[in-house]
Protein backbone atom coordinates (compact mmCIF):
# COMPACT_ATOMS: atom_id res chain seq x y z
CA UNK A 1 0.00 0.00 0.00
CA UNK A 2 0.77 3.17 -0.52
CA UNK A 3 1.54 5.80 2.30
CA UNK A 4 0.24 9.34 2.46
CA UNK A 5 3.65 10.38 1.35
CA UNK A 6 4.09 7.88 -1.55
CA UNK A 7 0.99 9.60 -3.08
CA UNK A 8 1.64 13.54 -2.09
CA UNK A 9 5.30 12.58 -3.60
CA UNK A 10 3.78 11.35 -6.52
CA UNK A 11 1.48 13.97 -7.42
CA UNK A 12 4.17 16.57 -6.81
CA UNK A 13 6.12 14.52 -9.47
CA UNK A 14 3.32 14.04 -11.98
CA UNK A 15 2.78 18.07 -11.86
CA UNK A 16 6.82 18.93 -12.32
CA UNK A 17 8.30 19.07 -8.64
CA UNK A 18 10.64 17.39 -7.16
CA UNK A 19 9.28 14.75 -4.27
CA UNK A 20 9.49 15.86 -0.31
CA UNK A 21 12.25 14.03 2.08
CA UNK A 22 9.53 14.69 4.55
CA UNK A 23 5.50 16.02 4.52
CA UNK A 24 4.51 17.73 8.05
CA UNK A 25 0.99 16.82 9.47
CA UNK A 26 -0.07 20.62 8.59
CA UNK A 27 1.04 19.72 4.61
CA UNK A 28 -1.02 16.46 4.60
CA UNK A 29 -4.01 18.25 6.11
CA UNK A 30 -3.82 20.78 3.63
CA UNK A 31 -3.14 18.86 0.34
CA UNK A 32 -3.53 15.10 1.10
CA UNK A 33 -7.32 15.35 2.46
CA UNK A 34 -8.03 17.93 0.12
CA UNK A 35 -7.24 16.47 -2.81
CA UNK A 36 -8.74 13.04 -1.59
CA UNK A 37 -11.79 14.12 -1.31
CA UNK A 38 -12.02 15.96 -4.50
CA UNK A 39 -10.66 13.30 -6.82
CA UNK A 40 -12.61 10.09 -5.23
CA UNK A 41 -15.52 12.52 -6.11
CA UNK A 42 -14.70 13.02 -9.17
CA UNK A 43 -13.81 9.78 -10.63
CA UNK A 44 -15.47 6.15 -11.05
CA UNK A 45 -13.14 4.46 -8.42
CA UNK A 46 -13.41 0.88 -8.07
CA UNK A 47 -11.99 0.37 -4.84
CA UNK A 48 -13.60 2.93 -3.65
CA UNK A 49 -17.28 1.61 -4.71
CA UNK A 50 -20.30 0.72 -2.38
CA UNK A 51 -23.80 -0.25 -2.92
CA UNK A 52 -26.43 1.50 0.21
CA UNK A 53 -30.39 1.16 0.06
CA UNK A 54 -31.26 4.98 0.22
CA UNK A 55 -33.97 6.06 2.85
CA UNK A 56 -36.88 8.08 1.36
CA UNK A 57 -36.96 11.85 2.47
CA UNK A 58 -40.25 12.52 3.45
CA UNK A 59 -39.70 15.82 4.16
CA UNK A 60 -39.69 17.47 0.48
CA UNK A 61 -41.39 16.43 -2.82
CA UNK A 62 -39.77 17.77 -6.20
CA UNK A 63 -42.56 17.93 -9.24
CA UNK A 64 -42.38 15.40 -11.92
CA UNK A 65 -41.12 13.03 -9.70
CA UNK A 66 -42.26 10.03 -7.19
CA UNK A 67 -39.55 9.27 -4.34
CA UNK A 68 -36.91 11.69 -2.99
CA UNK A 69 -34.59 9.72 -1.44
CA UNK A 70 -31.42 11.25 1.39
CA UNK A 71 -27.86 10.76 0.15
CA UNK A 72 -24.86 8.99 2.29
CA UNK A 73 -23.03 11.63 3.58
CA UNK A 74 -19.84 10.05 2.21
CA UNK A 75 -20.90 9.87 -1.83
CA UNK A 76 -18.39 10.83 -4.24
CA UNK A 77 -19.25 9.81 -7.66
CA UNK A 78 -21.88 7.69 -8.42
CA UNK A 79 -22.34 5.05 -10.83
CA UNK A 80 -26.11 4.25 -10.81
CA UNK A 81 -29.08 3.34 -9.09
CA UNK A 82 -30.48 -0.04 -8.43
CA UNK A 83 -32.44 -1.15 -10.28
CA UNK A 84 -31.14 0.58 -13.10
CA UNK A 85 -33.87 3.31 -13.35
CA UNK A 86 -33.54 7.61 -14.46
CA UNK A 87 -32.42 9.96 -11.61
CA UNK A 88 -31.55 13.15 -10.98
CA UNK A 89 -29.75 15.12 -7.93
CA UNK A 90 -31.00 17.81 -5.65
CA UNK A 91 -28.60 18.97 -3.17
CA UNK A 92 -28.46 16.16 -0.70
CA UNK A 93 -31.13 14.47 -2.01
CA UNK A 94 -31.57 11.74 -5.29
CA UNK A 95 -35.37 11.85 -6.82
CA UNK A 96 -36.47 8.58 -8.71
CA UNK A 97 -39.84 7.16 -9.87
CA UNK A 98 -38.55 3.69 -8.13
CA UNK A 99 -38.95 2.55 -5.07
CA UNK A 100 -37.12 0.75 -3.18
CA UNK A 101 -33.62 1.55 -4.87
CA UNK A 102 -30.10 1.14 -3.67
CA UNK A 103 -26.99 3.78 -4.80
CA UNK A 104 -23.57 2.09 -6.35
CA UNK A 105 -21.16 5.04 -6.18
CA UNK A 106 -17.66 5.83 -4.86
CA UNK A 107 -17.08 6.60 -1.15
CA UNK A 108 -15.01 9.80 -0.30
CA UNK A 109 -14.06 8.82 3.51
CA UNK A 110 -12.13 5.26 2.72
CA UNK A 111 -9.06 4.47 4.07
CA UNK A 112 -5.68 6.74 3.88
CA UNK A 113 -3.58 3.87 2.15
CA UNK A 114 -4.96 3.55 -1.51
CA UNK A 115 -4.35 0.78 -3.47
CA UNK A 116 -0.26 0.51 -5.22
């Protein structure tokens, strides 16, 4: 697996700089959870994928459609629902004519040590 430092020293690389003998705790709290967060949200991760049953959200109703339905708190990107059906996104909430559906995306709160 790859430490913290393996990947900050990588991306420093990959974008022209030379790697860091040594990354202080303030540097990795700046950068590494940063840009953790951002790119597990932004990309279709495999080891980063889960499948959760969503909960409906009783609480608001968007026209046009049947269910609204709370978001984890920890979704990055997402792949699809289950069953496959149309979708859209409202702030923290996903609206669907099915019901009951489960979400496959990535998760943005996995482990420090990604995958070599």
């Amino acid at each position: 697996m790859l430490s913290k430092q393996d990947i900050i020293n990588l991306a420093l690389v990959k974008v022209g700089n030379a790697p860091r003998a040594e990354i202080t705790d303030s540097y990795m709290l700046l950068m590494y959870d940063i840009g953790k967060k951002y790119l597990l949200g932004k990309h279709y991760w495999r080891f980063a994928k889960t499948i959760s049953q969503l909960a409906i959200n009783g609480d608001i109703t968007v026209t046009g459609w049947k269910y609204a339905y709370r978001l984890p708190t920890n979704v990055g990107c997402i792949f699809d629902v289950v069953p496959h059906a149309k979708y859209d996104i409202f702030g923290t909430n996903l609206v669907c004519d099915s019901n009951p559906i489960s979400l496959e995306y990535s998760m943005i709160d996995i482990p420090d040590s990604l995958p070599s």
